[in-house]
Protein backbone atom coordinates (compact mmCIF):
# COMPACT_ATOMS: atom_id res chain seq x y z
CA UNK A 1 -35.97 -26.97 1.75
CA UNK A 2 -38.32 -24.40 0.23
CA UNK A 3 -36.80 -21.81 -2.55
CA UNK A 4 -36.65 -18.85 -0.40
CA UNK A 5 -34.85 -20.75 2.59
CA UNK A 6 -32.07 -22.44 -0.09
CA UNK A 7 -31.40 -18.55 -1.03
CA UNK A 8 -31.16 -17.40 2.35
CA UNK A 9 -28.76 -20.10 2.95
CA UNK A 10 -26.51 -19.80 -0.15
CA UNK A 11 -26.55 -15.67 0.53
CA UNK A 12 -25.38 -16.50 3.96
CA UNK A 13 -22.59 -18.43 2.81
CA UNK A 14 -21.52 -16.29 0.13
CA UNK A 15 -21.16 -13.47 2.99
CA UNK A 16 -19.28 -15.85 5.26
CA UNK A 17 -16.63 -16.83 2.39
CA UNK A 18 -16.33 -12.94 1.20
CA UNK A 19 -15.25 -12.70 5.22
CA UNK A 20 -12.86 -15.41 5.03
CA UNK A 21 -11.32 -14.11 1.79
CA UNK A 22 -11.37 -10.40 3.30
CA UNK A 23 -9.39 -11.81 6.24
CA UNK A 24 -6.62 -13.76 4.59
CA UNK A 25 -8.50 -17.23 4.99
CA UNK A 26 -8.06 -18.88 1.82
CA UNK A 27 -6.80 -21.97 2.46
CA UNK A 28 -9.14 -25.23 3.34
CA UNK A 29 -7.36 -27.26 6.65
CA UNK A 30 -9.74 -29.76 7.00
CA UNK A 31 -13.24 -30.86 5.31
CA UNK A 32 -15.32 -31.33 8.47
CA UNK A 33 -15.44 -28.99 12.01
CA UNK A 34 -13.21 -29.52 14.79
CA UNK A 35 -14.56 -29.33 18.25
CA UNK A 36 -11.76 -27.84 20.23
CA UNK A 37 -13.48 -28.84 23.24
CA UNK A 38 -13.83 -31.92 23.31
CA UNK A 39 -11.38 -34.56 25.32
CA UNK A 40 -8.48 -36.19 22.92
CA UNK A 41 -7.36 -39.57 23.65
CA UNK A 42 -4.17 -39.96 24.46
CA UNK A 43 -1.96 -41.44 21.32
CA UNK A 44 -1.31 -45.05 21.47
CA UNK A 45 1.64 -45.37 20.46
CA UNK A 46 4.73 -42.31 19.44
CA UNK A 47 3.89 -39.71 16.49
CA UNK A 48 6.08 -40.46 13.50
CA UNK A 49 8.84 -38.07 12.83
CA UNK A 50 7.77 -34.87 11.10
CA UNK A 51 9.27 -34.94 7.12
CA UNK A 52 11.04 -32.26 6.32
CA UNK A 53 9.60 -29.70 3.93
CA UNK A 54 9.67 -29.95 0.53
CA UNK A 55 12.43 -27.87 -1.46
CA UNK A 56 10.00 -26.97 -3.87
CA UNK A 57 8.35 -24.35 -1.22
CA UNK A 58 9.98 -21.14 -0.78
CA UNK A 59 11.51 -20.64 3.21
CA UNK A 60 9.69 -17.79 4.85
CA UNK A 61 12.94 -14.99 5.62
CA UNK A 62 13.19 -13.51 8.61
CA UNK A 63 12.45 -9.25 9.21
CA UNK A 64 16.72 -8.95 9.00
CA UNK A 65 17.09 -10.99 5.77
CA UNK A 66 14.47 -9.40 4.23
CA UNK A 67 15.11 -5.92 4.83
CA UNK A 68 18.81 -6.98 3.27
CA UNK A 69 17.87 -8.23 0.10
CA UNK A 70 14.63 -5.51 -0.28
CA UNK A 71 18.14 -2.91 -0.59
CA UNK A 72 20.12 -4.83 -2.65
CA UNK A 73 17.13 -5.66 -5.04
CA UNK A 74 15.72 -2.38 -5.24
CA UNK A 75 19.10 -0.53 -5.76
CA UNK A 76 19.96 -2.91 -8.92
CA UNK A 77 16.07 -1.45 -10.84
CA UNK A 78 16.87 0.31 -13.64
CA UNK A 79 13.79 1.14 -15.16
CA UNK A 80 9.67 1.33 -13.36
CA UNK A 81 9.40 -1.89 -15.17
CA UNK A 82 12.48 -3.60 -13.63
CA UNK A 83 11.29 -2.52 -9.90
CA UNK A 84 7.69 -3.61 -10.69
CA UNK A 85 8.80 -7.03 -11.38
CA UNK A 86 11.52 -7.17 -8.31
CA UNK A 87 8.62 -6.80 -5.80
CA UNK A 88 6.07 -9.15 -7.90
CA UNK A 89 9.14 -11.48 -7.29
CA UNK A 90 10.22 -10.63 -3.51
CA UNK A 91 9.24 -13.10 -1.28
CA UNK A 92 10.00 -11.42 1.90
CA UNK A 93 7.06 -9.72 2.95
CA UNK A 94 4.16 -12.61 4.08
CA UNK A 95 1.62 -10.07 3.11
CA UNK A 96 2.22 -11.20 -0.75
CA UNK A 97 0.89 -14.82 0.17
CA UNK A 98 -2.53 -13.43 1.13
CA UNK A 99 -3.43 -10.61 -1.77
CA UNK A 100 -5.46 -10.94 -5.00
CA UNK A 101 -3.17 -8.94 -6.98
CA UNK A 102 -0.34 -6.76 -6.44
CA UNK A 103 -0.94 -3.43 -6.63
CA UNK A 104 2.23 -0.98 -8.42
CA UNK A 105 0.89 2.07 -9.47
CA UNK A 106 -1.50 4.22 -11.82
CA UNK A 107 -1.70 7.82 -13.65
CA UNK A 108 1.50 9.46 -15.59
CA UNK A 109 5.46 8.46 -13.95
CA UNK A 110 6.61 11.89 -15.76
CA UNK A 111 3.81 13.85 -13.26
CA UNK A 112 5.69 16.38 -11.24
CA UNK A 113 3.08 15.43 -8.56
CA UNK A 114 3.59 11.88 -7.18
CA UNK A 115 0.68 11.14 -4.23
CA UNK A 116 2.21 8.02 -2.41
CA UNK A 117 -0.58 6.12 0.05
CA UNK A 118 -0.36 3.12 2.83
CA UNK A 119 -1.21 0.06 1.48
CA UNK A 120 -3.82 -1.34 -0.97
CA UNK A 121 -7.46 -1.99 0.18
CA UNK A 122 -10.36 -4.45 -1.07
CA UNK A 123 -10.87 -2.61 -4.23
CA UNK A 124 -7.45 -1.86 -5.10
CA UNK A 125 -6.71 -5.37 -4.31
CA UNK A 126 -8.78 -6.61 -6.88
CA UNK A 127 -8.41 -4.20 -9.39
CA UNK A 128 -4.72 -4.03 -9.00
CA UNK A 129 -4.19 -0.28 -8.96
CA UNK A 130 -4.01 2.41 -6.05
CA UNK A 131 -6.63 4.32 -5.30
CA UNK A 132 -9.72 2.85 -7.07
CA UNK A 133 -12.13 2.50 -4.11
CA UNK A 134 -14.26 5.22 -2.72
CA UNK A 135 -11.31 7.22 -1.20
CA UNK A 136 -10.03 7.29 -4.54
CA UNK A 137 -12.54 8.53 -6.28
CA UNK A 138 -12.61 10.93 -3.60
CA UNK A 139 -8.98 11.35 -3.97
CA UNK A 140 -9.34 11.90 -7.57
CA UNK A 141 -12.20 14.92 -6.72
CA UNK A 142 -9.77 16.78 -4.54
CA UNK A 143 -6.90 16.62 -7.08
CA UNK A 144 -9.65 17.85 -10.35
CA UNK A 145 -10.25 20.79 -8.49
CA UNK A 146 -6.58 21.87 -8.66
CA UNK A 147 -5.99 20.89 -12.25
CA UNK A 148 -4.85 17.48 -11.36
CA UNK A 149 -5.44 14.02 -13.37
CA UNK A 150 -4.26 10.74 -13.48
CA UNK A 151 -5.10 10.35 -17.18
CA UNK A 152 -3.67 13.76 -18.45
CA UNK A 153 -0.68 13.73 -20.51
CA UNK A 154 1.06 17.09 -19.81
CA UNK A 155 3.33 16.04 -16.62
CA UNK A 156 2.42 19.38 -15.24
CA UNK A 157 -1.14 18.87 -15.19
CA UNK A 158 -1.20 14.87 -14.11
CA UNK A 159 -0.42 12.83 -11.04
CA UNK A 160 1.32 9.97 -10.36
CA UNK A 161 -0.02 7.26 -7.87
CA UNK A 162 1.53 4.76 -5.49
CA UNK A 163 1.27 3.26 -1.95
CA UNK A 164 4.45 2.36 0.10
CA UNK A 165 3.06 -1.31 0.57
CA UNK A 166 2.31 -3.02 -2.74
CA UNK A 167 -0.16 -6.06 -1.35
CA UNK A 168 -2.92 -5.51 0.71
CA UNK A 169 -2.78 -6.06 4.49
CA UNK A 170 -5.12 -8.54 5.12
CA UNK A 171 -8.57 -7.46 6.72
CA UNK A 172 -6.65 -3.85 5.25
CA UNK A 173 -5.21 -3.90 8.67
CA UNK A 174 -2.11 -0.95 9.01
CA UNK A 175 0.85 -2.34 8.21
CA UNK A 176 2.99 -3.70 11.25
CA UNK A 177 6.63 -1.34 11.39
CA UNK A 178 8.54 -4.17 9.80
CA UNK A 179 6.36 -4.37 6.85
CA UNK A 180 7.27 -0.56 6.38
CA UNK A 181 10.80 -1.24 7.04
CA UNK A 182 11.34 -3.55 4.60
CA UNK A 183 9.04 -2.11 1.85
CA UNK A 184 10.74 1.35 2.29
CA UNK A 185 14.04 0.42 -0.11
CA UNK A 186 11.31 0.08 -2.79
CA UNK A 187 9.05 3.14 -2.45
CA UNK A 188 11.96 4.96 -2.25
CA UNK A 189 13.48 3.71 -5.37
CA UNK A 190 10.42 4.21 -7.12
CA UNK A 191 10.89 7.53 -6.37
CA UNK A 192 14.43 7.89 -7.57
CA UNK A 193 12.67 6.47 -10.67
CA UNK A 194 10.03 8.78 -11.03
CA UNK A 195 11.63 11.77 -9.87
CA UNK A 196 8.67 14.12 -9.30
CA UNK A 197 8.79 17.36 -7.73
CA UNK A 198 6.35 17.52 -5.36
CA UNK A 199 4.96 14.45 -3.13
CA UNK A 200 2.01 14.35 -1.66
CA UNK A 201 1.86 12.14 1.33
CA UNK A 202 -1.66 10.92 2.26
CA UNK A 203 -2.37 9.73 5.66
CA UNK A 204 -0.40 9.21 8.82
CA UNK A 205 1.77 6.26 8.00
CA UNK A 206 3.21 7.06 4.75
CA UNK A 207 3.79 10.34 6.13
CA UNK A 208 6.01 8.84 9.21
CA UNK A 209 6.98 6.22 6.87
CA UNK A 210 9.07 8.55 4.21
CA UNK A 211 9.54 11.61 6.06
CA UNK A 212 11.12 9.77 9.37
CA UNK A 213 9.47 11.27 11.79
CA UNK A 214 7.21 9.90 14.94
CA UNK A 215 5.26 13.51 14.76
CA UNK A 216 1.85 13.07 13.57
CA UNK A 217 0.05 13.87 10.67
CA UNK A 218 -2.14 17.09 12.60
CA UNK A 219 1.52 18.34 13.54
CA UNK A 220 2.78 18.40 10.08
CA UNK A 221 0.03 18.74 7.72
CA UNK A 222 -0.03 22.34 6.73
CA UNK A 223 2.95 23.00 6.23
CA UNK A 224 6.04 21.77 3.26
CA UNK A 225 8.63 19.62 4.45
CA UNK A 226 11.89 18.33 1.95
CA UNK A 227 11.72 14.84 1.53
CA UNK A 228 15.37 12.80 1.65
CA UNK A 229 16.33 9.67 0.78
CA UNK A 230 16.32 7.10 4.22
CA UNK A 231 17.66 3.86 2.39
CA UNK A 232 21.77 3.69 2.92
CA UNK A 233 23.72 3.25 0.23
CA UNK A 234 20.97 4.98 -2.27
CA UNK A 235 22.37 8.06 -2.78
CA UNK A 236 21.19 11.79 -3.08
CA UNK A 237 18.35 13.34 -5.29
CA UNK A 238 19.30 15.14 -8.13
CA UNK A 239 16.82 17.82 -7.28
CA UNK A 240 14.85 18.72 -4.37
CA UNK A 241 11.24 17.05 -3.64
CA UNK A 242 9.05 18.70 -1.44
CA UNK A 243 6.80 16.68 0.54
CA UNK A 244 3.15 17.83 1.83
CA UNK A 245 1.60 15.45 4.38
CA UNK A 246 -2.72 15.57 4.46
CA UNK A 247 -4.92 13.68 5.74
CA UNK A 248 -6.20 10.44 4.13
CA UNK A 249 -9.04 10.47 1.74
CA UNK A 250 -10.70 7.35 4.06
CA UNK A 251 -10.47 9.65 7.16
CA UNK A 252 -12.24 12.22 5.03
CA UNK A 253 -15.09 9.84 4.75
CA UNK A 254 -15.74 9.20 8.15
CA UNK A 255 -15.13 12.94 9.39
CA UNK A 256 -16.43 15.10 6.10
CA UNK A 257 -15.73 17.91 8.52
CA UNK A 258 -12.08 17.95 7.74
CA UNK A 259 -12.38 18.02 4.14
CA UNK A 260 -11.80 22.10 4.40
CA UNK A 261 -8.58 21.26 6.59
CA UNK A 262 -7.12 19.14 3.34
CA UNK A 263 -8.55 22.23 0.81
CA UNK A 264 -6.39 24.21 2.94
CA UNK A 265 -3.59 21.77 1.62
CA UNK A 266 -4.81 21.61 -1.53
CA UNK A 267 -4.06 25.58 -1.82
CA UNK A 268 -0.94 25.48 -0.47
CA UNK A 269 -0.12 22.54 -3.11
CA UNK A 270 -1.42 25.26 -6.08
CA UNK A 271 1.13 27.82 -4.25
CA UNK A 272 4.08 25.54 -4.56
CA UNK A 273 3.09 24.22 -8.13
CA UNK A 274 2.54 28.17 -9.54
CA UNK A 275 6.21 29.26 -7.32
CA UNK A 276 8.16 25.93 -8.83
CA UNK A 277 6.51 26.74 -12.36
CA UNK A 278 4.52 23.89 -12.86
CA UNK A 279 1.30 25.63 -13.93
CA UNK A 280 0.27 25.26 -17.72
């Protein structure tokens, strides 16, 4: 095999396993191709019994059990460091199995602004923080041009980052409705946590997601609605939040047309910011 034909081949590979990994396949089931199509002889004699799992694995729970304990261990987080560690440790979303990294948060928790996305993507899955890919560094744009930085110190001037699902959907697929379900006791904790005054909700499903609502996001961009607590048994905010659905920073890529609909947001965010009294 000739030097330019081995590269070829070893690029083509490396592009094959980057799809595998992007998809969730990371596990090896056999060392040689199966061909599906081919006849199987019958078995000569009966299979042996299956053995029962090992202990040592953890039992996949079902959407019910899973939503249960997601309350329960949410409610008993103290502290951003306490909650960060109950969802590194909650098995009940499958999602967990196939990410790089999980991915918590990133800028200031005292921001009065807290943006809160979907789910993680390839970047952010790697990197382990929100936001990090090229909608986030469009993300980032919008927010500079209002004042608005993860790194700045004065919580009146920063933001705060998150996305409802902490592991990345694999293929960054949407998350299914019982993903959201049972990742919702912990976004909305972290918000109790937090305690910003303003959210920012980018995209359709965290918009649906926290403000409980099947409208969508064209209906109630626009316009301020007052996030409450969905979670039972979680109690009430000790102030009011107001929520402003916009559009995703991804959509903005692929339609750059709308990025004048979300400055339209972006002013009304400034308005609510200089009426609250959150301008330096």
């Amino acid at each position: 095999m000739t030097s330019n034909s081995l590269n070829i081949k070893n690029s083509i590979e490396k592009d094959v396993l980057e799809w595998f990994l992007d998809n969730g396949i990371d596990e090896i089931l056999a060392h040689e191709p199966v061909n599906k199509t081919s006849a199987v002889a019958p078995p000569l004699s009966a299979p042996s019994p299956v053995s029962p799992p090992s202990s040592s694995h953890e039992p996949l729970m079902g959407t019910a059990q899973a939503l249960i304990e997601a309350r329960a261990l949410a409610k008993q987080a103290q502290t951003l460091e306490d909650l960060q560690k109950t969802i590194a440790d909650f098995n009940g979303l499958p999602v967990k199995k196939t990410a790089m990294n999980m991915v918590f948060c990133d800028g200031n928790p005292k921001a009065d602004v807290m943006v809160i996305g979907e789910a993680p993507g390839a970047d952010e899955d790697r990197q382990g923080k929100p936001f990090v890919g090229a909608s986030g560094q469009l993300l980032d744009v919008i927010l500079k041009r209002i004042g608005l930085t993860r790194s700045a110190q004065n919580s009146h001037e920063a933001t705060y980052i998150s996305n409802i699902l902490n592991w990345r959907p694999p293929g960054n697929r949407t998350p299914t409705p019982d993903e959201m379900k049972i990742a919702l006791p912990f976004i909305e904790r972290h918000i109790q946590l937090v305690s910003p005054k303003i959210l920012v909700l980018v995209g359709n499903t965290p918009m649906k997601t926290l403000l409980n609502t099947k409208e969508g996001i064209k209906k109630m961009r626009g316009k301020w609605h007052t996030y409450q607590t969905i979670t039972p048994d979680f109690g009430t905010l000790d102030h009011e939040i107001f929520a402003l659905p916009t559009f995703h920073p991804a959509f903005l890529l692929r339609n750059p047309y709308e990025k004048k609909t979300v400055w339209q947001d972006m002013i009304l965010l400034q308005e609510k910011r200089k009426d609250l009294g959150l301008l330096s």
